[in-house]
Structures are given as structure tokens and as C-alpha cells.
Protein backbone atom coordinates (compact mmCIF):
# COMPACT_ATOMS: atom_id res chain seq x y z
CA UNK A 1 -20.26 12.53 2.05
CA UNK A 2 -19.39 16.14 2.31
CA UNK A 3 -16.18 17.02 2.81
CA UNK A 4 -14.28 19.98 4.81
CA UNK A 5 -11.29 20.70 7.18
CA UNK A 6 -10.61 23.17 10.26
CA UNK A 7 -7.82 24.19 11.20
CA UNK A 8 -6.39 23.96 15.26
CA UNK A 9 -3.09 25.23 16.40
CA UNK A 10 -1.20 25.06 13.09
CA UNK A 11 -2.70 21.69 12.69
CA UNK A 12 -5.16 20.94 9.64
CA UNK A 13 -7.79 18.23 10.70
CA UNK A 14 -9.62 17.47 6.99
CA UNK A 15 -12.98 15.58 7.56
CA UNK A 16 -16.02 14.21 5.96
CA UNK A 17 -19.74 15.00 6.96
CA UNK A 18 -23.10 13.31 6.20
CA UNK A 19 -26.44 14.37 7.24
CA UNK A 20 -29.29 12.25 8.36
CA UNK A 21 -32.05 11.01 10.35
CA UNK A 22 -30.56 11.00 13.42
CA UNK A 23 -31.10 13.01 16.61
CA UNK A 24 -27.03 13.79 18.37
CA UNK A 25 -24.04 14.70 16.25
CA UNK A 26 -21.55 12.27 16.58
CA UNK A 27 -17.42 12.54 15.65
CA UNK A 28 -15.66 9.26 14.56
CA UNK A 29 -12.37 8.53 14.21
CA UNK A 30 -10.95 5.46 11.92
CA UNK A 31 -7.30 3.60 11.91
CA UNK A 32 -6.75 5.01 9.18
CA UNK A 33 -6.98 8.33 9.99
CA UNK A 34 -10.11 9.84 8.55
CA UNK A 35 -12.32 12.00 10.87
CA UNK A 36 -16.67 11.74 10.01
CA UNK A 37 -18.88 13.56 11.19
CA UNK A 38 -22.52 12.43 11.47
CA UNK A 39 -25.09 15.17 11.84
CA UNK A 40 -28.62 15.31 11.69
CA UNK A 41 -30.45 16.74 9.39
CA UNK A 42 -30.83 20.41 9.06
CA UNK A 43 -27.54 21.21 11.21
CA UNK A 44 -25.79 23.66 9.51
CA UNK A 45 -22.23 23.66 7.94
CA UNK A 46 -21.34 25.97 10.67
CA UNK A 47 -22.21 24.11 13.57
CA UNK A 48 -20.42 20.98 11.91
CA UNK A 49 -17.21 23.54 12.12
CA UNK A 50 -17.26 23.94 15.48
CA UNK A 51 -17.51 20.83 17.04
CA UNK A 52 -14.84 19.74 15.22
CA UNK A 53 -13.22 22.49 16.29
CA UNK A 54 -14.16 21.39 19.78
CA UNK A 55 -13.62 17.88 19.76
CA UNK A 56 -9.83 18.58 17.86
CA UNK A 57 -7.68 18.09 20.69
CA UNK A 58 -9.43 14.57 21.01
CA UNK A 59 -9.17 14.26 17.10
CA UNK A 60 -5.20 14.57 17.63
CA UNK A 61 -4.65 12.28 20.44
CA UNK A 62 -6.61 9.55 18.74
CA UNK A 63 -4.27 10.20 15.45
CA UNK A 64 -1.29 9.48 17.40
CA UNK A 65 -2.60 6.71 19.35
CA UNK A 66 -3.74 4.87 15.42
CA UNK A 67 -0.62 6.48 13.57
CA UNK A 68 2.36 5.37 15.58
CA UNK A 69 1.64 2.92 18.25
CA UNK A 70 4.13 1.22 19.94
CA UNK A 71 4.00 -2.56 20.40
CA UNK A 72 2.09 -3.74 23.71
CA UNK A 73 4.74 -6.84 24.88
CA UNK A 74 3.97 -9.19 27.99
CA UNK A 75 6.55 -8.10 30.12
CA UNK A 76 9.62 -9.11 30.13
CA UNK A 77 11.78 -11.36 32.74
CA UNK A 78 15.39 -10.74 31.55
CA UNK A 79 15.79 -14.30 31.90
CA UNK A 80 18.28 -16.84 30.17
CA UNK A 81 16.36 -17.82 26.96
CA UNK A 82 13.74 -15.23 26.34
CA UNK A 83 13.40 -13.45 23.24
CA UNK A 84 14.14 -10.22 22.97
CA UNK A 85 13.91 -7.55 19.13
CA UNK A 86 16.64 -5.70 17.82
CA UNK A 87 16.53 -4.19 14.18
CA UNK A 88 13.35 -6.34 13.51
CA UNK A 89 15.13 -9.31 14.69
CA UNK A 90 15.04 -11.74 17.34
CA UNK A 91 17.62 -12.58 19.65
CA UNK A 92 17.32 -15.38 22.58
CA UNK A 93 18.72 -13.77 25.62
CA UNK A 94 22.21 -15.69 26.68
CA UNK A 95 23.32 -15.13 30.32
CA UNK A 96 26.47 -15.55 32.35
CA UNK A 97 28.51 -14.71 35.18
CA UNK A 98 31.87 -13.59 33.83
CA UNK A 99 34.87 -10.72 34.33
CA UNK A 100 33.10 -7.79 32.66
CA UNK A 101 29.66 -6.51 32.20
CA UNK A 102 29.13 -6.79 28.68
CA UNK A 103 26.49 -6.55 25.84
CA UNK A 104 27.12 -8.49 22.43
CA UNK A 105 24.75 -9.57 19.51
CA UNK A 106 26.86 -12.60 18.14
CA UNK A 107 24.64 -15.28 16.15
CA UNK A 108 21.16 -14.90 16.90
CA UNK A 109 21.77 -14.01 20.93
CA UNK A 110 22.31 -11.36 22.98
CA UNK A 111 24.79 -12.26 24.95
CA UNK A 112 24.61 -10.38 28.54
CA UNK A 113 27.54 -10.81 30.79
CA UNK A 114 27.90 -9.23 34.38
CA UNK A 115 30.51 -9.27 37.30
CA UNK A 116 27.89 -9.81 39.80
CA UNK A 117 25.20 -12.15 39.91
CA UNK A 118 23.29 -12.12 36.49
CA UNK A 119 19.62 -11.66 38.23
CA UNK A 120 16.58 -9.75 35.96
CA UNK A 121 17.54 -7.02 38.45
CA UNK A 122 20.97 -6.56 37.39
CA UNK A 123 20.59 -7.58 33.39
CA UNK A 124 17.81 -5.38 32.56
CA UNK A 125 19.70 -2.33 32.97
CA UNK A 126 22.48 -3.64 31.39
CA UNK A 127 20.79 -4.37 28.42
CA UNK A 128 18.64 -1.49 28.55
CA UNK A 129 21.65 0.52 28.58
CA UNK A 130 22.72 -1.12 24.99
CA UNK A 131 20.03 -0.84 23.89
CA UNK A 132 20.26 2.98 24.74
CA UNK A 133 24.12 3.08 22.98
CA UNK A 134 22.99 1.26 19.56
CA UNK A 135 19.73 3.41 19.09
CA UNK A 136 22.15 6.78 19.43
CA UNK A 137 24.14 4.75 16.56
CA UNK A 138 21.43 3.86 14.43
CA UNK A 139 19.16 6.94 14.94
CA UNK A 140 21.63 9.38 14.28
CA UNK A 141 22.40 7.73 11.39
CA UNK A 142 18.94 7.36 9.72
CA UNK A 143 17.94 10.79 10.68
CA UNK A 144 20.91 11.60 8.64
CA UNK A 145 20.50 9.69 5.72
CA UNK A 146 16.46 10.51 5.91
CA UNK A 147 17.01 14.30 6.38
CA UNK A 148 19.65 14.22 3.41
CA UNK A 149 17.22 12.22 1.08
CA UNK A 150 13.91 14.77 1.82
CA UNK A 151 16.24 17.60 0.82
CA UNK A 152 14.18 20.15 2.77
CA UNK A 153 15.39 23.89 1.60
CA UNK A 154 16.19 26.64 4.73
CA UNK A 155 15.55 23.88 7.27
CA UNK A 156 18.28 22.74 9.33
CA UNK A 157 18.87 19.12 10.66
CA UNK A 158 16.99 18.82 13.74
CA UNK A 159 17.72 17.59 17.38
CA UNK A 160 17.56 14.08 18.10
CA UNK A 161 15.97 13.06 21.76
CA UNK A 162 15.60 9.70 22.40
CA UNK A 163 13.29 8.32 25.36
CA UNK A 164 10.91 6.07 26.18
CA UNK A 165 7.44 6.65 25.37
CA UNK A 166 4.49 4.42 25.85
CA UNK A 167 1.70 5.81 23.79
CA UNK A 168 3.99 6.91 20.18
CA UNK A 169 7.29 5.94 18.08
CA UNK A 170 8.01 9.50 17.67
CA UNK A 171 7.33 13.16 17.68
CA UNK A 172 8.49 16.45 16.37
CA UNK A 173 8.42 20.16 18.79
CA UNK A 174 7.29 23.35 16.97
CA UNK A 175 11.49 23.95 17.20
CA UNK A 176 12.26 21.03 15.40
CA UNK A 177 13.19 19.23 18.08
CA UNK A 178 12.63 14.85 16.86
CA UNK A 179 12.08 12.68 19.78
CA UNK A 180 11.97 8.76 19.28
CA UNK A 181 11.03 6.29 21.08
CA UNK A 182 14.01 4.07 22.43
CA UNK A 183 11.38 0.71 21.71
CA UNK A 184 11.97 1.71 17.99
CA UNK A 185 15.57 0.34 17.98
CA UNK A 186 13.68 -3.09 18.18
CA UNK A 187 11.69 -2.19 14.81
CA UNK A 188 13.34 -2.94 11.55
CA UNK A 189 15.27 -0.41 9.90
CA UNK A 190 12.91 0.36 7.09
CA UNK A 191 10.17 0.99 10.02
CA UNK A 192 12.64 3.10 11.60
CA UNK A 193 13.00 4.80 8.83
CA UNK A 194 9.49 5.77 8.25
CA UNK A 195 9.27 7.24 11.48
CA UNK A 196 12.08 9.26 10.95
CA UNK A 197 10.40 10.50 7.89
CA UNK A 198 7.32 11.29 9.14
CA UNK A 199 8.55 13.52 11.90
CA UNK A 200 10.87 15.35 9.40
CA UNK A 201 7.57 15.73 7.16
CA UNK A 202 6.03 17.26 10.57
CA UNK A 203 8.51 20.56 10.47
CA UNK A 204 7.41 21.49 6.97
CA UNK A 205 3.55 20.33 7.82
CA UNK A 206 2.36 19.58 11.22
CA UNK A 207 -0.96 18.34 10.75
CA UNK A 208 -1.58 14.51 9.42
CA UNK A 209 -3.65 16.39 6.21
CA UNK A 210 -3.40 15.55 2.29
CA UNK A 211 -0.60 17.88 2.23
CA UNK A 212 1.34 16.14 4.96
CA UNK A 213 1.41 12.59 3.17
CA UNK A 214 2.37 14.33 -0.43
CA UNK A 215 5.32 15.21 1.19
CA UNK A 216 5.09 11.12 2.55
CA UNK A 217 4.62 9.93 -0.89
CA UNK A 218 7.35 12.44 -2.37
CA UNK A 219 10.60 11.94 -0.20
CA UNK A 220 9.28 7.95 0.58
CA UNK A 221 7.35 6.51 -2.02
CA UNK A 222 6.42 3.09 -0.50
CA UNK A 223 5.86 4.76 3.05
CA UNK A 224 2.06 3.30 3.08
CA UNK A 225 3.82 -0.13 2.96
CA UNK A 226 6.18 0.47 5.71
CA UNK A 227 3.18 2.16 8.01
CA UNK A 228 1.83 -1.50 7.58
CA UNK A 229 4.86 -3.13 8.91
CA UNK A 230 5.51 -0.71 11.26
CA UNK A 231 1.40 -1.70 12.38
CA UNK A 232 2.18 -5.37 12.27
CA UNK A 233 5.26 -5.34 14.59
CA UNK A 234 3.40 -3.04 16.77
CA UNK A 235 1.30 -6.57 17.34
CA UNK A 236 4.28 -8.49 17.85
């Protein structure tokens, strides 16, 4: 294996290339986020270039789909008894008819309370709306503690945006703008955490290069270990 890197946008893309008896180039992606390229023999180094090149905006959708993939749940019923994540957790959903309409975590439940009839219809935005209230908490305060741990020079703390996103935890604009995924408030905290960290690593180094997890390894040592728990409650 040969190996090589463009560069698209601002964004690095290193890859690998091998060259055999084959007759159709061929780009491959892996989970863990190398890029091969498969040529046939005789293409030049050139021509390699440019179809990664041309393939990169492909390259980059299938590193976000691998890198930070949210977790793919049945859906849910917002019905007495199902279970539902917070902070890595889980909670069995409590329900009742009562004065207020109310959100508490108390003992392994989330208790959900509401002045009118307590049907899916009327506790899912309830809960959806703590849900909302806790992650501006907890975000706010891990981008905080993350941003003040990387001790990035001339860089100011960033925007926080949360939303819901189906496809990512997290990304970062070219302003510096972090957006997070509201699901993430069910991950645990050191999961949250990585994410936080990787988007902060993404205004010093936007591509997912060798310089991008150096900066990883630097400001979060045992990131590779929270990736893999961030993977396996993505399969919750």
C-alpha cells in the first residue's frame, strides 16, 4: 500500500492506494475511517488524485455517517413502563394524571405528570421538552469544561446549537458555530464528552486526518475508548 492525501475545501482526506490486476478503479471506505483506493495497474499517481478528488464529497458523508452515528431506536410509545436513556442510563417511564405538568428523574423513573389526560400525544412533548432543558444544562457545561481543558490559544468559546439530527451527534460551522444533537443527552457523559471534543478539535483542524486525532489524543487521551462506547450505545 501506497499512501497519499488530497486536500477538498479545507478538508484533508489521507488515503492508501494499491495497484493491480484489475480492470475499474474502485474507492472504499472502512468504519474506521481509512479511505483505499484500488487501481489497476499502470494508472498513474495522478489519476489516483483526482478521483479522490472527485469522489471527496462522498468520502465526507460516509465519515460522518461511520464517525458519529446516532443510535437507530424502535420507536417509541411514551407509554407507562417503557424505557427511556438519560446520561447513559435507563429510566422506566412513570405516568400520571396530577395538578401540574411535570418532569422528574427520582429513582430509576422518569416520572411524567400532566393536567390533562397523560396520552403519548400529550407526554412526548412534555418529555421532549426536558429533555430539551437538561441537555442546555449539561451541554453548556461540558463544552465548558472541554473547551477549558483543550486550552486552544486565540480561539474563543464557540456557540452552542442544539437540535435534532438523524444522521450525526454533532458538528462544527467554518464560524465555530458547535451543533449537537439533542439524542446525545441520552449518551453517557464521557460519550458526551468526546463529542464535544471532537467538534472543538474541528475549529483548529477540519478534516478527520492524522493531524486531527493528535489533537484527539493530546487534549483526550483515552478518546479511542470513548469512540467505542459512544459506537456501542449507538446499537442500543
Amino acid at each position: 500500500m501506497t499512501h497519499d492525501s488530497v486536500t477538498l475545501d479545507r478538508v484533508e482526506i489521507p488515503y492508501s492506494y494499491k495497484l493491480s490486476k484489475r480492470r475499474t478503479l474502485a474507492i472504499q471506505v472502512y468504519p474506521d475511517l481509512t479511505v483505499v483506493v484500488r487501481a489497476p495497474l499502470g494508472t498513474n499517481t495522478s489519476e489516483i488524485r483526482q478521483q479522490v478528488i472527485k469522489r471527496g464529497s462522498w468520502i465526507q458523508k460516509v465519515w460522518q455517517k461511520f464517525e458519529l452515528n446516532p443510535p437507530k431506536q424502535a420507536p417509541l410509545r411514551y407509554v407507562g413502563g417503557e424505557n427511556h436513556f438519560y446520561m447513559g442510563r435507563q429510566y422506566r417511564l412513570r405516568i400520571e394524571h396530577g395538578g401540574e405538568d411535570s418532569v422528574k428523574c427520582l429513582r430509576g423513573h422518569l416520572h411524567v405528570s400532566s393536567r390533562q389526560e397523560p396520552s403519548p400525544e400529550v407526554v412526548k412533548p412534555l418529555l421532549e421538552g426536558w429533555y430539551r432543558e437538561r441537555a442546555h444544562h449539561v451541554f453548556r457545561e461540558r463544552l465548558a469544561e472541554c473547551f477549558k481543558g483543550a486550552s486552544f490559544k486565540g480561539v474563543e468559546s464557540p456557540s452552542l446549537h442544539i437540535r435534532k439530527m438523524k444522521t450525526r451527534w454533532g458538528s462544527c460551522s467554518s464560524k465555530g458555530r458547535i451543533n449537537l444533537n439533542l439524542e446525545l443527552i441520552k449518551a453517557p457523559k464521557e460519550c458526551i464528552d468526546y463529542v464535544v471534543m471532537h467538534e472543538l478539535c474541528h475549529i483548529k483542524v477540519p478534516s478527520h486526518g492524522p493531524k486531527f486525532w493528535r489533537l484527539m489524543a493530546k487534549f483526550m487521551p483515552d478518546y479511542e475508548e470513548r469512540k467505542r462506547r459512544l459506537k456501542e450505545f449507538a446499537g442500543v
